[in-house]
C-alpha atoms as a PDB file:
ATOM      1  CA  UNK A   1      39.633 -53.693  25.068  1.00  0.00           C
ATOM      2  CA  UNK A   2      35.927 -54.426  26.312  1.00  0.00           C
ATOM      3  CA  UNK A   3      34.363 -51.627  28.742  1.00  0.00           C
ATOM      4  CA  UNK A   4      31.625 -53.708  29.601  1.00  0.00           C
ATOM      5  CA  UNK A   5      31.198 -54.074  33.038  1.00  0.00           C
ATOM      6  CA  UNK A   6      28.725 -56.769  33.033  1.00  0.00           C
ATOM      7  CA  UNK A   7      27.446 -59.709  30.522  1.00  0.00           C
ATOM      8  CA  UNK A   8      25.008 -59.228  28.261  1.00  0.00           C
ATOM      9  CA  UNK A   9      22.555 -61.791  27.154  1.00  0.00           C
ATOM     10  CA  UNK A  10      20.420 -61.730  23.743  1.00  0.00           C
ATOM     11  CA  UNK A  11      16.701 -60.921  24.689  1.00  0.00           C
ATOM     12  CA  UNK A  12      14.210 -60.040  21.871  1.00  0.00           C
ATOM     13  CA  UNK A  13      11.008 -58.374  24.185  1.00  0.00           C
ATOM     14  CA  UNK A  14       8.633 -56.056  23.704  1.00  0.00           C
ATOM     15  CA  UNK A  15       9.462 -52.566  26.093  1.00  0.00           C
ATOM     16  CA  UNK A  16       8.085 -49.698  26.996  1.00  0.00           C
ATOM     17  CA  UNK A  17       9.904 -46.618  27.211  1.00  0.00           C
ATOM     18  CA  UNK A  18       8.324 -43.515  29.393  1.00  0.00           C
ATOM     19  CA  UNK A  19      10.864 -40.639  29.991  1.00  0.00           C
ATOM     20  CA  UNK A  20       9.881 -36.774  30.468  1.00  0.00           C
ATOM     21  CA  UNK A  21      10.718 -34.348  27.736  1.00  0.00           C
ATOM     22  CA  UNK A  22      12.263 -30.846  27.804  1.00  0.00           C
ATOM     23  CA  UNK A  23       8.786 -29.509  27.872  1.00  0.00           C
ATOM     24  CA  UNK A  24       7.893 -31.305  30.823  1.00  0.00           C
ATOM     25  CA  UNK A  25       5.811 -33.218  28.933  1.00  0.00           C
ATOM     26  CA  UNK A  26       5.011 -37.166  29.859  1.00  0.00           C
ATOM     27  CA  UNK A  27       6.094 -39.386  26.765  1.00  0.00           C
ATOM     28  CA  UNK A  28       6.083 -43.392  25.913  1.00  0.00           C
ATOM     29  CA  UNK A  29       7.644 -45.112  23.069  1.00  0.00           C
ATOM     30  CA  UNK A  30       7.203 -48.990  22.608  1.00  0.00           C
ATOM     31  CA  UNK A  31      10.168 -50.922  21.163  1.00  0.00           C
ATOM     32  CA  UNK A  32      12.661 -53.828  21.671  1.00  0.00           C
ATOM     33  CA  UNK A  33      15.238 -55.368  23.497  1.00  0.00           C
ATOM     34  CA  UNK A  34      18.137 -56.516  21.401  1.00  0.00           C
ATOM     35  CA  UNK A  35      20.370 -57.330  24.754  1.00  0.00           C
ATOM     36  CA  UNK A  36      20.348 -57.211  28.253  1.00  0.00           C
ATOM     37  CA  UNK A  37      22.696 -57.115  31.290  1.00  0.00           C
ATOM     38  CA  UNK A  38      22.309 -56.614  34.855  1.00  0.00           C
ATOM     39  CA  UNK A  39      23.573 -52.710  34.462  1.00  0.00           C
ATOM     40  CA  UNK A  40      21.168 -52.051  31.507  1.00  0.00           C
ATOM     41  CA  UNK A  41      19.786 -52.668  27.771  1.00  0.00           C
ATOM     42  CA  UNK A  42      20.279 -52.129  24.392  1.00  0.00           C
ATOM     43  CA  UNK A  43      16.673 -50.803  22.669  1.00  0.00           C
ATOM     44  CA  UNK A  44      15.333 -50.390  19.187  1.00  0.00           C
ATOM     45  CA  UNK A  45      12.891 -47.602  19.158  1.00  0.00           C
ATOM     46  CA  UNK A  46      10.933 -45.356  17.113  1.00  0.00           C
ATOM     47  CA  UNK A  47      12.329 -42.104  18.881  1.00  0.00           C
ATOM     48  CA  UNK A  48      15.577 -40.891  19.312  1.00  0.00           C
ATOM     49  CA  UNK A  49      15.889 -39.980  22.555  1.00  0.00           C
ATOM     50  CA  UNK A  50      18.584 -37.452  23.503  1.00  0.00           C
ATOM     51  CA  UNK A  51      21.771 -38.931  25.808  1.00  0.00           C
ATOM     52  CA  UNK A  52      21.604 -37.912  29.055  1.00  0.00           C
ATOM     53  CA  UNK A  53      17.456 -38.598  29.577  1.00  0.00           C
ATOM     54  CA  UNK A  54      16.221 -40.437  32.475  1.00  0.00           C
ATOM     55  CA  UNK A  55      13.597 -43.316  31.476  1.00  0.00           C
ATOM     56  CA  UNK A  56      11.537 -45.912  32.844  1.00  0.00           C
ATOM     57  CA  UNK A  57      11.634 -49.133  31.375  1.00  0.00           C
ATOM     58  CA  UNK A  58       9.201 -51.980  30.760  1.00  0.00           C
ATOM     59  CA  UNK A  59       9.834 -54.973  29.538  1.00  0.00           C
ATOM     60  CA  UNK A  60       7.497 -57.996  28.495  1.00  0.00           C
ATOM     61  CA  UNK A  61       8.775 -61.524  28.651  1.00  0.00           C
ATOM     62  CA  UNK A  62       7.143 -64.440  26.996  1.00  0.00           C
ATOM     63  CA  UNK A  63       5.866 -67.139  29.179  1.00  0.00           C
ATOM     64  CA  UNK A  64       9.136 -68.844  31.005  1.00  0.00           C
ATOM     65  CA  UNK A  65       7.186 -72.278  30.950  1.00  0.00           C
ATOM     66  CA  UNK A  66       5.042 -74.090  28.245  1.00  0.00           C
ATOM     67  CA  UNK A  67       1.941 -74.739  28.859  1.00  0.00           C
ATOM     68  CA  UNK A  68       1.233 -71.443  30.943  1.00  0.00           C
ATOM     69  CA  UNK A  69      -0.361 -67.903  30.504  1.00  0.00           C
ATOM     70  CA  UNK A  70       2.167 -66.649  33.409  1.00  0.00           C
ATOM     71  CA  UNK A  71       4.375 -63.342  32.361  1.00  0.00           C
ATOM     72  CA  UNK A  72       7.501 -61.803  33.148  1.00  0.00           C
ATOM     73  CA  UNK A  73       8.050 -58.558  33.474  1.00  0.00           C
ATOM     74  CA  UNK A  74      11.060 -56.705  34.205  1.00  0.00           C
ATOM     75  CA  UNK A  75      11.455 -52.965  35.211  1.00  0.00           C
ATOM     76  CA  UNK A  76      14.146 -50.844  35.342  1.00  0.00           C
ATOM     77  CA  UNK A  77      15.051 -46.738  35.876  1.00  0.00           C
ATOM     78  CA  UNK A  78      18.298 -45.648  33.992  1.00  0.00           C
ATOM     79  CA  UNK A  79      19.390 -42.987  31.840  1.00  0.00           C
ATOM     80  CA  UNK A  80      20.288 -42.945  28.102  1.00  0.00           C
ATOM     81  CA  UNK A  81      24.315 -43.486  27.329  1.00  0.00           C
ATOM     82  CA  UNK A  82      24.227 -43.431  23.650  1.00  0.00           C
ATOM     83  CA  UNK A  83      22.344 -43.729  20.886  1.00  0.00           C
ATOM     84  CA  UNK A  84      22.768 -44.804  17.031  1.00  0.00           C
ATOM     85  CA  UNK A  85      21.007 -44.931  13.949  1.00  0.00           C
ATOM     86  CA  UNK A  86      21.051 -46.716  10.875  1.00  0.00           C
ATOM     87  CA  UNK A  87      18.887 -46.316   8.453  1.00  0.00           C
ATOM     88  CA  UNK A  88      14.902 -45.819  10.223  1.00  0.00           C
ATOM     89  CA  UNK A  89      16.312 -47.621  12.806  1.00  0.00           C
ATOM     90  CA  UNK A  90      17.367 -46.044  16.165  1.00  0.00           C
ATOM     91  CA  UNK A  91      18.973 -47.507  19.158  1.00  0.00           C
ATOM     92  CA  UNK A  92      19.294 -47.097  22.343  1.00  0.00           C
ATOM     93  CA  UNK A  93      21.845 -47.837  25.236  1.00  0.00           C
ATOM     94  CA  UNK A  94      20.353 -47.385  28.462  1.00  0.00           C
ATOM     95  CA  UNK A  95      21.846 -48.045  31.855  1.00  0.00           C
ATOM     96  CA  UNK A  96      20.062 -49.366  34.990  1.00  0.00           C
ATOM     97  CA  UNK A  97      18.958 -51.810  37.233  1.00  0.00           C
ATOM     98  CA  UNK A  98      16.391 -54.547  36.489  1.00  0.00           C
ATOM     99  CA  UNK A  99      13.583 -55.396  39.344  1.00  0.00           C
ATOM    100  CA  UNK A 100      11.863 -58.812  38.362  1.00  0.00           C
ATOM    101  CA  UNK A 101       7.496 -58.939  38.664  1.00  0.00           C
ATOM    102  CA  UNK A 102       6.717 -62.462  38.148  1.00  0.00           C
ATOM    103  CA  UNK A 103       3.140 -62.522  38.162  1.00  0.00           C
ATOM    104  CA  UNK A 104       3.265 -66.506  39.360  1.00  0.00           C
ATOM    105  CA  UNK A 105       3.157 -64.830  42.789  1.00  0.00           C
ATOM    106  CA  UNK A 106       0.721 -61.528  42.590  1.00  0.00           C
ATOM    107  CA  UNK A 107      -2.073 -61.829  45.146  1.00  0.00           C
ATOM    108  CA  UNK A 108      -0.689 -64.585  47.150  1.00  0.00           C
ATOM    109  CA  UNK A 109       1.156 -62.075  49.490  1.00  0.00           C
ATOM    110  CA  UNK A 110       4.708 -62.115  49.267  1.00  0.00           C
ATOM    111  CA  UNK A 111       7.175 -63.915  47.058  1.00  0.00           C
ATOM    112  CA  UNK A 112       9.330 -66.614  47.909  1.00  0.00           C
ATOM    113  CA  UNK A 113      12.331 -66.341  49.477  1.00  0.00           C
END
């Protein structure tokens, strides 16, 4: 039976992971998206980050139109819910919320309705 309480949809972006460590040290991973839903994303990273850590998420989209230089980016705040490995490859279920920056409207003052 399927858990999943939302779609997910294959995206293949560059991210940035930022999360806090046990130390209290400030740390960043870059990786990518293999999916994405509106409750969170599945990650391939270079880390394995322990379930249970909050992280801030970045994530680069390609241009949305030809011809253009204009980027998306999403954001998001979630925590990890599991994580796997096979061989060097880790990955990484986090869930949370997406905002959307789409720079097409930076600097004009607000964003369209």
């Amino acid at each position: 039976m399927e858990k999943r309480a939302a779609v997910r949809f294959v995206l293949l972006a560059p991210v940035i992971i930022r999360w806090t460590d046990a130390s209290g040290a400030k740390r960043e991973d870059v990786g990518r998206t293999r999916d994405i839903s509106t409750a969170g994303a599945f990650l391939t990273c270079n880390l394995r980050l322990p379930v249970g850590t909050k992280v801030g998420l970045e994530i680069h989209h390609p241009p949305l139109e030809r011809n253009t230089t204009q980027r998306v980016r999403l954001q998001a705040t979630g925590k990890v819910i599991r994580v796997t490995q096979r061989a060097e490859q880790i990955g990484v279920a986090v869930r949370g919320e997406f905002t959307l920056h789409d720079n097409r409207w930076e600097g004009i003052g607000s964003q369209p309705a």
